[in-house]
Protein backbone atom coordinates (compact mmCIF):
# COMPACT_ATOMS: atom_id res chain seq x y z
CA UNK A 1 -6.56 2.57 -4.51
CA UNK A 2 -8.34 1.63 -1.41
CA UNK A 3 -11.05 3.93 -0.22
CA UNK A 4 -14.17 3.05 2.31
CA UNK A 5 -17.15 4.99 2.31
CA UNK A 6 -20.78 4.74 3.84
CA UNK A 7 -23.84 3.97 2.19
CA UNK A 8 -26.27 7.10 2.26
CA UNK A 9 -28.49 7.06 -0.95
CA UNK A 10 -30.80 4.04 0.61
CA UNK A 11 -32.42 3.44 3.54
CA UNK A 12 -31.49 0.08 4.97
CA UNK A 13 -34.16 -3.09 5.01
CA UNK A 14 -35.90 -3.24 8.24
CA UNK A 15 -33.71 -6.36 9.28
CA UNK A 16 -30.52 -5.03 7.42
CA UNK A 17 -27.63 -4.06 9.07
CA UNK A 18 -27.36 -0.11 9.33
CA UNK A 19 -25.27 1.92 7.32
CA UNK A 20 -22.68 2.72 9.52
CA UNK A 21 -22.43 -1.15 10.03
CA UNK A 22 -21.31 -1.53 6.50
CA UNK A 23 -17.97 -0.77 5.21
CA UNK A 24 -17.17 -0.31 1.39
CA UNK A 25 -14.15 -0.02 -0.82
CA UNK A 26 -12.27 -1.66 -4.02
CA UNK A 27 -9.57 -3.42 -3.25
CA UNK A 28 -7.34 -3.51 -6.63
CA UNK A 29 -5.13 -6.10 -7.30
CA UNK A 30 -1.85 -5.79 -8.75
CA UNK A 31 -2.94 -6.63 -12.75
CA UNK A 32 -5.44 -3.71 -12.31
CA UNK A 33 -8.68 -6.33 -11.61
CA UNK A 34 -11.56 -4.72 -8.88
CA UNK A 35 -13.03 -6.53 -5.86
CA UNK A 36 -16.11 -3.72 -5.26
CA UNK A 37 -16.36 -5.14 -1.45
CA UNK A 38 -19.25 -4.47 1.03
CA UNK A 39 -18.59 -5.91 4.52
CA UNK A 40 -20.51 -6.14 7.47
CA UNK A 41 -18.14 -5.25 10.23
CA UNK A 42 -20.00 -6.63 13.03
CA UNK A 43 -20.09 -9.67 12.28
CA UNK A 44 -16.58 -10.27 10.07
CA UNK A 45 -13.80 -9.77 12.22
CA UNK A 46 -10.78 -7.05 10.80
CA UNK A 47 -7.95 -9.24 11.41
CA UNK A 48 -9.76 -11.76 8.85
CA UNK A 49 -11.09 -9.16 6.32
CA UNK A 50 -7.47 -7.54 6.56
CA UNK A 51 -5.71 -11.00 5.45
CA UNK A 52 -8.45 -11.48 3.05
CA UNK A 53 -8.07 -8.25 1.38
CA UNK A 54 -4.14 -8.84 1.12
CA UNK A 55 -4.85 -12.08 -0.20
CA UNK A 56 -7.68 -12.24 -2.41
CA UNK A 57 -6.89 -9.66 -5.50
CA UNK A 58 -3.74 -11.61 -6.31
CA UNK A 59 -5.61 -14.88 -6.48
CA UNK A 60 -8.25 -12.98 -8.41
CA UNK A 61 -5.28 -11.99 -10.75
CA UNK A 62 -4.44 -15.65 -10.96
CA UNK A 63 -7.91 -16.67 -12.21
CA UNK A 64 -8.50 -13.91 -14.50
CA UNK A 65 -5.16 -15.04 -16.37
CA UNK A 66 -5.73 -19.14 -15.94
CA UNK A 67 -8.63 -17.71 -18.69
CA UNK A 68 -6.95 -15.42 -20.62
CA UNK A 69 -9.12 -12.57 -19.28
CA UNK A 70 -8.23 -8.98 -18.81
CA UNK A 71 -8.31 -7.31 -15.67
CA UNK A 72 -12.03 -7.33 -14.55
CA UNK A 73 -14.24 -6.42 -11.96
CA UNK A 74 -16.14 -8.49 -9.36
CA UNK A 75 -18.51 -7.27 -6.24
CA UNK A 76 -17.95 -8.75 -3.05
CA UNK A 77 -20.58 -8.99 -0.20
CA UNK A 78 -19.27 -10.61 3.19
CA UNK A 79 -22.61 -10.57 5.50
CA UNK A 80 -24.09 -12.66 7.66
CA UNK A 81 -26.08 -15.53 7.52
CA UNK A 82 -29.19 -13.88 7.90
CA UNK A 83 -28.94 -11.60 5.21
CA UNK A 84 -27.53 -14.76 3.55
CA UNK A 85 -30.61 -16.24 4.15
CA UNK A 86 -32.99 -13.90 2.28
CA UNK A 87 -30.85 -13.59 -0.83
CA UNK A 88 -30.62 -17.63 -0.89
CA UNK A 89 -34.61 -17.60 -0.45
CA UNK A 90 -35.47 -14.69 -3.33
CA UNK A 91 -32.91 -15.85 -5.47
CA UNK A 92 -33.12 -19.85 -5.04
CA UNK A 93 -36.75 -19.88 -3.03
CA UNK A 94 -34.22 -21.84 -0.45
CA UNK A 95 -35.14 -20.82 3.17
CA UNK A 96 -31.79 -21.22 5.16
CA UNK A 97 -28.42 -19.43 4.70
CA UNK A 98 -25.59 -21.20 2.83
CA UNK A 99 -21.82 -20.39 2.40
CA UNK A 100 -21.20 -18.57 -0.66
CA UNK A 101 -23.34 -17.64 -3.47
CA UNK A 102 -22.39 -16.48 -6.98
CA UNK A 103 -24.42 -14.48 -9.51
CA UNK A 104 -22.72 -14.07 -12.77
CA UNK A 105 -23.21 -10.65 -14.34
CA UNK A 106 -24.95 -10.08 -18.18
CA UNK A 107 -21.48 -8.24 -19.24
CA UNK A 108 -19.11 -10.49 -19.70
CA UNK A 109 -16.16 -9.66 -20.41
CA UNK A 110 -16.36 -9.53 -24.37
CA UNK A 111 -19.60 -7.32 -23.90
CA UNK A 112 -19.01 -4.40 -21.61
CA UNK A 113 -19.35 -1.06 -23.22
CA UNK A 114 -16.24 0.84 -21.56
CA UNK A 115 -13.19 -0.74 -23.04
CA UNK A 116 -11.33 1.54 -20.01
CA UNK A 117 -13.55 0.15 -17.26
CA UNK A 118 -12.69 -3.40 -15.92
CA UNK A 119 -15.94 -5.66 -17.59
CA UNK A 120 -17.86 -6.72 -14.02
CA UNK A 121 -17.84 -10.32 -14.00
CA UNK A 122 -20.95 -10.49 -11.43
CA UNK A 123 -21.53 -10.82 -7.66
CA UNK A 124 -20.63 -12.74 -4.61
CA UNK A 125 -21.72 -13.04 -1.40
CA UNK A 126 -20.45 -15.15 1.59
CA UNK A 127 -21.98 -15.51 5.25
CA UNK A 128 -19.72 -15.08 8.06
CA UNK A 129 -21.46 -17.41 10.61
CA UNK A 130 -21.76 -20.24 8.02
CA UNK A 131 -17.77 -19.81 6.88
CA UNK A 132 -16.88 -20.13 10.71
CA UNK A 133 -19.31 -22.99 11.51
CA UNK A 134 -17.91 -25.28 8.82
CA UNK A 135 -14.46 -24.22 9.35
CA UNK A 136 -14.59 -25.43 13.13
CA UNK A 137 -15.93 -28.81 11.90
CA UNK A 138 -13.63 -29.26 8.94
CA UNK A 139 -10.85 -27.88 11.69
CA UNK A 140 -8.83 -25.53 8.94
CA UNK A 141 -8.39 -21.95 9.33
CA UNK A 142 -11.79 -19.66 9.00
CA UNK A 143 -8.96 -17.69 6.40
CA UNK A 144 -8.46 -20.87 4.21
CA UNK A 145 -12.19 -21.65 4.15
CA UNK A 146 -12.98 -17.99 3.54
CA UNK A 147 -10.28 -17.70 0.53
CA UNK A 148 -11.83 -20.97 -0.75
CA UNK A 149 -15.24 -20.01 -1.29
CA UNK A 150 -13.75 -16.99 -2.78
CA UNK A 151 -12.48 -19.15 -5.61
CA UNK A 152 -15.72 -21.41 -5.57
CA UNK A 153 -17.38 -17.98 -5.93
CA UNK A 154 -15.03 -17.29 -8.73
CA UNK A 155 -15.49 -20.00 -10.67
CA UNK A 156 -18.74 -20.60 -11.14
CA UNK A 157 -18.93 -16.79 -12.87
CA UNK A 158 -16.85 -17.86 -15.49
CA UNK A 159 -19.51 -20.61 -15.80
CA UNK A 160 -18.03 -24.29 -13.54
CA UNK A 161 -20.77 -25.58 -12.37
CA UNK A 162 -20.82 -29.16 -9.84
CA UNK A 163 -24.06 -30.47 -11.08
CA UNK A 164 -22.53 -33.76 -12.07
CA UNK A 165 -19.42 -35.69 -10.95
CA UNK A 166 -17.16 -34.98 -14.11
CA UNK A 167 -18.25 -30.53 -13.74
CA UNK A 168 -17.39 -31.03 -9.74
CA UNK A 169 -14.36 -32.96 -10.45
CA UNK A 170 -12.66 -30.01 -12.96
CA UNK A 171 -14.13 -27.32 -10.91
CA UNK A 172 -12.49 -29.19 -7.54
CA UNK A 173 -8.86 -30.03 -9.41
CA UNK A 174 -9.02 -26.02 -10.40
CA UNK A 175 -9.85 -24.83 -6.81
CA UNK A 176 -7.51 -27.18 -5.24
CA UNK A 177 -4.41 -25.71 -8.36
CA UNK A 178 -5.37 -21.71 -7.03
CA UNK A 179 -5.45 -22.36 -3.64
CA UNK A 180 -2.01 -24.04 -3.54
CA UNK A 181 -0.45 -21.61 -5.52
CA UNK A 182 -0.96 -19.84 -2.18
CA UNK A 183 -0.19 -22.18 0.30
CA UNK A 184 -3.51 -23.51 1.50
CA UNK A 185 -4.20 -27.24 1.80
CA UNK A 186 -6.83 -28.97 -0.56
CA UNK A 187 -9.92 -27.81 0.73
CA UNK A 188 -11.13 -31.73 -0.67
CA UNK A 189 -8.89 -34.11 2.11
CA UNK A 190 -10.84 -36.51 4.13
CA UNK A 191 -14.35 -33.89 4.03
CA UNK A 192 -17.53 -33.93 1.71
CA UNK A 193 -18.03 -29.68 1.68
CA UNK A 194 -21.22 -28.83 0.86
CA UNK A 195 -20.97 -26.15 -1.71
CA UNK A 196 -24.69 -24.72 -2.69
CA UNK A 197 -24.62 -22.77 -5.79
C-alpha cells in the first residue's frame, strides 16, 4: 500500500529542506519487501521518482531472492547533493557529496525481533544532482543510472564491498545480472564509475 505523509514530529536542520518539501511513503513490492522512501521533491523530478517507484521493488524482490532472503525492508532517501554532502562528511569525515551511500542496519535479517515485520536491511541515500551530472557524462538515462545505484546501494547491505579488484569484480558481474534482468545496459561499457561507499 502506498501512502505519503509529511514529516511533523521534527523541526527541520537549518539548511534542510522543509517539511512540506519532503514526501514519504512505502512502496511494497510484489513478494511483500518495503522501500520506506523519503524524497525531496524539489529537486527529484516526478516523472523519474514515478518510474523509479514502478521499477525498483521488483528488482528489490530480485535481490532479496538471488540470497535466499525473505521479504525485507530497506529505507530510501533521494536528496540532494547538499544534504548528501553532510551525511558523506559525519559519516565518512568526506567533505563533498557523492552518488549513493549505503548504511547497513544492526538487524539483519536472522536477528529482527518481529517475525511479522519485514527485518530492515539498513539505509540508502542517493543525491539527485550527482545521479544527473554523471549520467550526462556517461550519456545513459538519469533512470538507468538512478536504478543502478539502487542496486550498488543494495548490495553492499548484504555486505559486497569493491575494496579490491576480485570484491569489485563479483559485486560488478552481480549489478550488471539485476540490471539486465530489466533491460538496462551494463552500467560497466567503455566508463570507470566512481562508486564511493
Amino acid at each position: 500500500m502506498v501512502h505519503d505523509t509529511h514529516a511533523s514530529d521534527t523541526a527541520p536542520e537549518p539548511d534542510s529542506p522543509g517539511d512540506d518539501d519532503i514526501s514519504y511513503s512505502d512502496w511494497q513490492s510484489p513478494a511483500g519487501a518495503m522501500i520506506e522512501a523519503s524524497i525531496d521533491r524539489n529537486i527529484w523530478p516526478d516523472a523519474l521518482v514515478n518510474s523509479f517507484q514502478n521499477t525498483a521493488p521488483k528488482i528489490f524482490d530480485d535481490i532479496l531472492a538471488a540470497h535466499d532472503t525473505p521479504p525485507a525492508s530497506v529505507s530510501l532517501c533521494l536528496c540532494d547533493d547538499r544534504e548528501m554532502r553532510q551525511i558523506n562528511r559525519q559519516h565518512r569525515q568526506i567533505d563533498k557529496a557523492t552518488n549513493v551511500l549505503s548504511f547497513p542496519a544492526y538487524d539483519m535479517p536472522s536477528h529482527h525481533l518481529d517475525p511479522g515485520a519485514p527485518a530492515l536491511l539498513g539505509d540508502i541515500v542517493i543525491a539527485a544532482e550527482t545521479v544527473t551530472r554523471e549520467a550526462d557524462a556517461m550519456q545513459i538515462p538519469v533512470a538507468d543510472h538512478l536504478m543502478h545505484l539502487f542496486v550498488h546501494g543494495m548490495l553492499h547491505l548484504f555486505g559486497y564491498d569493491h575494496i579490491d579488484d576480485d570484491m569489485a569484480e563479483t559485486m560488478e558481474s552481480l549489478e550488471i545480472k539485476f540490471l539486465a534482468n530489466i533491460g538496462i545496459a551494463n552500467p560497466y561499457q567503455d566508463t570507470q564509475l566512481e562508486v564511493d561507499n
